[in-house]
C-alpha atoms as a PDB file:
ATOM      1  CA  UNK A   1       0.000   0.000   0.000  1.00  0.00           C
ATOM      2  CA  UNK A   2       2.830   2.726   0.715  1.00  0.00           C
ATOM      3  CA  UNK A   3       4.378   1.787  -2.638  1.00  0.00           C
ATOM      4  CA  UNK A   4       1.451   2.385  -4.269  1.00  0.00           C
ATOM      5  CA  UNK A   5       1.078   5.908  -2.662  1.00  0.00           C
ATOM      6  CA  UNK A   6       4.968   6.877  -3.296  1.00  0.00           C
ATOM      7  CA  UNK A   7       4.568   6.155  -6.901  1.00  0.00           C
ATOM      8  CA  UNK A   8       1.571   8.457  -6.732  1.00  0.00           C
ATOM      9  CA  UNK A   9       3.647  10.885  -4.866  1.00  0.00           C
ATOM     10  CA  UNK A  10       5.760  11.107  -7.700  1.00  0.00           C
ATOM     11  CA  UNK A  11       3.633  11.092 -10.596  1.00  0.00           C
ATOM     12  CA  UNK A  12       0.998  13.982  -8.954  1.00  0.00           C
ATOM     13  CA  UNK A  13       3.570  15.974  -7.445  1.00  0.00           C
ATOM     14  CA  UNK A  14       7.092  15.935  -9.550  1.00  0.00           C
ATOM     15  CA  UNK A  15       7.876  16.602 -13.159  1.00  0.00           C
ATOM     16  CA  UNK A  16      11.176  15.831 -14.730  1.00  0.00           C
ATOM     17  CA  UNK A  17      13.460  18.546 -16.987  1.00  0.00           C
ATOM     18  CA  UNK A  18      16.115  17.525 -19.078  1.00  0.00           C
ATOM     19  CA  UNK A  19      19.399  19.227 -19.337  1.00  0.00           C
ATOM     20  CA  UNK A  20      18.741  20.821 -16.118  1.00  0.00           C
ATOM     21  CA  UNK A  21      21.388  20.643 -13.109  1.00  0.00           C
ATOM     22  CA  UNK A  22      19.267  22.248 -10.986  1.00  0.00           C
ATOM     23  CA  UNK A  23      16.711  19.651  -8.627  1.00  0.00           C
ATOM     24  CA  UNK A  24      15.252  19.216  -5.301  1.00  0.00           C
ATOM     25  CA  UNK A  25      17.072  18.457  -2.177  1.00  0.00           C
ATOM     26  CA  UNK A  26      15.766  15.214   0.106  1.00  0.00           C
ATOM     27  CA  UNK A  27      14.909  18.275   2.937  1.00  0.00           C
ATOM     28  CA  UNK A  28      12.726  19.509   0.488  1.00  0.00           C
ATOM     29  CA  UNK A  29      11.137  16.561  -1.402  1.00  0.00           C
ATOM     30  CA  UNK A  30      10.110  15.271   2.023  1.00  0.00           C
ATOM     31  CA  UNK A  31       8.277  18.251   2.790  1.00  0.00           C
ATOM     32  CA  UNK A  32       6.411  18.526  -0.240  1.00  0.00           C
ATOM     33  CA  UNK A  33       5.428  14.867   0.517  1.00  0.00           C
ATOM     34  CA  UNK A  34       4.388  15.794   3.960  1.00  0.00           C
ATOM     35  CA  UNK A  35       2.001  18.038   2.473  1.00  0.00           C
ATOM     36  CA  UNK A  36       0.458  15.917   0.124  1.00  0.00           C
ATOM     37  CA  UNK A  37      -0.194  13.325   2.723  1.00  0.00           C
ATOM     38  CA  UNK A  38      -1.725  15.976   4.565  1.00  0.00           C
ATOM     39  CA  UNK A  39      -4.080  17.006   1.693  1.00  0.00           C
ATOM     40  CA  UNK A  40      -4.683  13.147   0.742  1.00  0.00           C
ATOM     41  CA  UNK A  41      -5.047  12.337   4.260  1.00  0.00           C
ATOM     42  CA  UNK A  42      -2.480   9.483   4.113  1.00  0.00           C
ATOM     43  CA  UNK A  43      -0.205   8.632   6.815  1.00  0.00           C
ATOM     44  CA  UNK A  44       3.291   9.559   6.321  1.00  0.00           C
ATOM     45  CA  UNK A  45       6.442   7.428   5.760  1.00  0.00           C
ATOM     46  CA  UNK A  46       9.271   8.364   8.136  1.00  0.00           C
ATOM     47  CA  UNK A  47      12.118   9.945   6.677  1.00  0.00           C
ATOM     48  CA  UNK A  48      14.617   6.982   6.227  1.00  0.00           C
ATOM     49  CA  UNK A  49      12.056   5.021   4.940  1.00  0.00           C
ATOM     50  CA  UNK A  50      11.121   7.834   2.086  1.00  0.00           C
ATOM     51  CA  UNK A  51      15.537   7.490   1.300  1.00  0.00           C
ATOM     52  CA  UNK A  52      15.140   4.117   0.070  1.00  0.00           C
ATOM     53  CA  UNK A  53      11.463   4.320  -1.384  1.00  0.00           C
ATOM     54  CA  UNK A  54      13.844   7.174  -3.632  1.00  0.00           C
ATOM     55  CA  UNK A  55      16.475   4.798  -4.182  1.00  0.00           C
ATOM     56  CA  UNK A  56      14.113   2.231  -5.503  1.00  0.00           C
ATOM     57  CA  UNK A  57      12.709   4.073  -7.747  1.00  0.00           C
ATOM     58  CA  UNK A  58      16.627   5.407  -9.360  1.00  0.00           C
ATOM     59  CA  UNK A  59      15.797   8.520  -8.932  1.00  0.00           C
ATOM     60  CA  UNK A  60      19.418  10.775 -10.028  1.00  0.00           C
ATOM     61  CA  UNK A  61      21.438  12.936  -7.792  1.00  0.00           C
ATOM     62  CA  UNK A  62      23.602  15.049  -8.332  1.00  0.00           C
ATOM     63  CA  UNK A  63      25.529  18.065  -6.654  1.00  0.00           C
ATOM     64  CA  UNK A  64      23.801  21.754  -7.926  1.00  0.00           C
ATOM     65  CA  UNK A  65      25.409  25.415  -5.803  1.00  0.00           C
ATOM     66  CA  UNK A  66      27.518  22.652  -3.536  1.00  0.00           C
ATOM     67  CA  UNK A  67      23.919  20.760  -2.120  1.00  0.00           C
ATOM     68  CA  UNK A  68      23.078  17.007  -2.899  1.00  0.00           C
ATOM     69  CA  UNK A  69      19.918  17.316  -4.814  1.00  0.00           C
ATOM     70  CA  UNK A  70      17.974  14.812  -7.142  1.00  0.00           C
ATOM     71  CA  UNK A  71      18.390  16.321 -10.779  1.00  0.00           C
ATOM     72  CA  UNK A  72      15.814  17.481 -12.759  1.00  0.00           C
ATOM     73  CA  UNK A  73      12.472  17.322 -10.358  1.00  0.00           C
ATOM     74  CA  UNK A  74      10.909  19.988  -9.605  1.00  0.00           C
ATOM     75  CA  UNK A  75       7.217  20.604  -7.655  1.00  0.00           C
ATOM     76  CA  UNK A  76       4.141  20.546  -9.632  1.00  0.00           C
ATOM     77  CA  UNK A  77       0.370  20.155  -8.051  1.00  0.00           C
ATOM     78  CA  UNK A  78      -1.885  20.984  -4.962  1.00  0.00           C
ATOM     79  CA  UNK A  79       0.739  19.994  -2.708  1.00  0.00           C
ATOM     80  CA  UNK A  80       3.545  21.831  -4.361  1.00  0.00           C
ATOM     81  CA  UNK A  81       1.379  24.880  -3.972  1.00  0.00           C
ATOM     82  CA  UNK A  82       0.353  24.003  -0.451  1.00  0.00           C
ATOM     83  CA  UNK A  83       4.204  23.339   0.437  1.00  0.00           C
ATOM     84  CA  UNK A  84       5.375  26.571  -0.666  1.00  0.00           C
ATOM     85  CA  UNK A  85       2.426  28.817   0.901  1.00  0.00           C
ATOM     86  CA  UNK A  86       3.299  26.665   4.242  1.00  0.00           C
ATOM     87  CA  UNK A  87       6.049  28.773   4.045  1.00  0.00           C
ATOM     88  CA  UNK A  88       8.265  26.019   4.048  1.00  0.00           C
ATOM     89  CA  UNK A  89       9.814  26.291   0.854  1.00  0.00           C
ATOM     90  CA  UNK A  90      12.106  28.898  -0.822  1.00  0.00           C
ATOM     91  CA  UNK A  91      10.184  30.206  -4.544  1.00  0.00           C
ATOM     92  CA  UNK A  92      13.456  28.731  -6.204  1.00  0.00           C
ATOM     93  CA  UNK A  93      12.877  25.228  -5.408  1.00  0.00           C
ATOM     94  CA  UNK A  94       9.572  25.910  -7.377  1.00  0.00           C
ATOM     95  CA  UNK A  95      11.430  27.268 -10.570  1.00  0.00           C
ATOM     96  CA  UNK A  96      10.496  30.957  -9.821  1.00  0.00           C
ATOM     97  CA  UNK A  97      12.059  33.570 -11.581  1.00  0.00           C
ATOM     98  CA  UNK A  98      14.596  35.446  -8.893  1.00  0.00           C
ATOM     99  CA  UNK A  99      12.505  38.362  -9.028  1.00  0.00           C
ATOM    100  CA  UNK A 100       9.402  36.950  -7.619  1.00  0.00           C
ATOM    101  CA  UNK A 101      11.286  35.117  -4.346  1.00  0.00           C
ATOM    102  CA  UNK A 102      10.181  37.137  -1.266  1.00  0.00           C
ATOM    103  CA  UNK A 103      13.092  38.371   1.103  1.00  0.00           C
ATOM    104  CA  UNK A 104      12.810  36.939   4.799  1.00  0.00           C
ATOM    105  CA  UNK A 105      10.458  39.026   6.822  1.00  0.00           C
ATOM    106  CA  UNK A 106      12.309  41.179   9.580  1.00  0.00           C
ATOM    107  CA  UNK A 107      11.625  41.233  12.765  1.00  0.00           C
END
């Protein structure tokens, strides 16, 4: 049953680009997963069990700006959307243009 829901993870919430460097680090995948449990109402996988559900599925990594990220994903979906309004996520792991990233709020 959580096979079945990873592999829906993946194809509802993550699109592939080619001849990209650029991906999503496991900090942030996880998160985005997090949310779409929450708006599926699924129980979550813990973390080190998400690391090899990843590793089954060959999913590339690669190092982009000195991180470890998987190459090519990027967020797509409800839960992308959700993740990123959670404030959780920085616009660029979204593929936002620089211009519309918002700078941390002072206090």
């Amino acid at each position: 049953m959580a096979t079945d829901n990873f592999a829906r993870f993946l194809q509802e919430c993550l699109i592939v680009e080619e001849d990209t460097e650029e991906g999503l680090d496991l900090d942030t995948l996880y998160g985005l997963y997090i949310s779409w449990c929450r708006l599926e109402n699924l129980e979550k996988i813990p973390e080190r069990t998400f690391g090899s559900m990843l590793r089954r599925h060959h999913l590339h990594w690669g190092r982009y700006e000195g991180n470890w990220v998987l190459v090519g994903l990027r967020m797509v979906g409800p839960a992308a959307r959700d993740y990123v309004l959670s404030g959780s996520a920085p616009m660029r792991s979204i593929g936002a243009p620089e211009f519309l990233e918002v700078p941390n709020a002072v206090a």
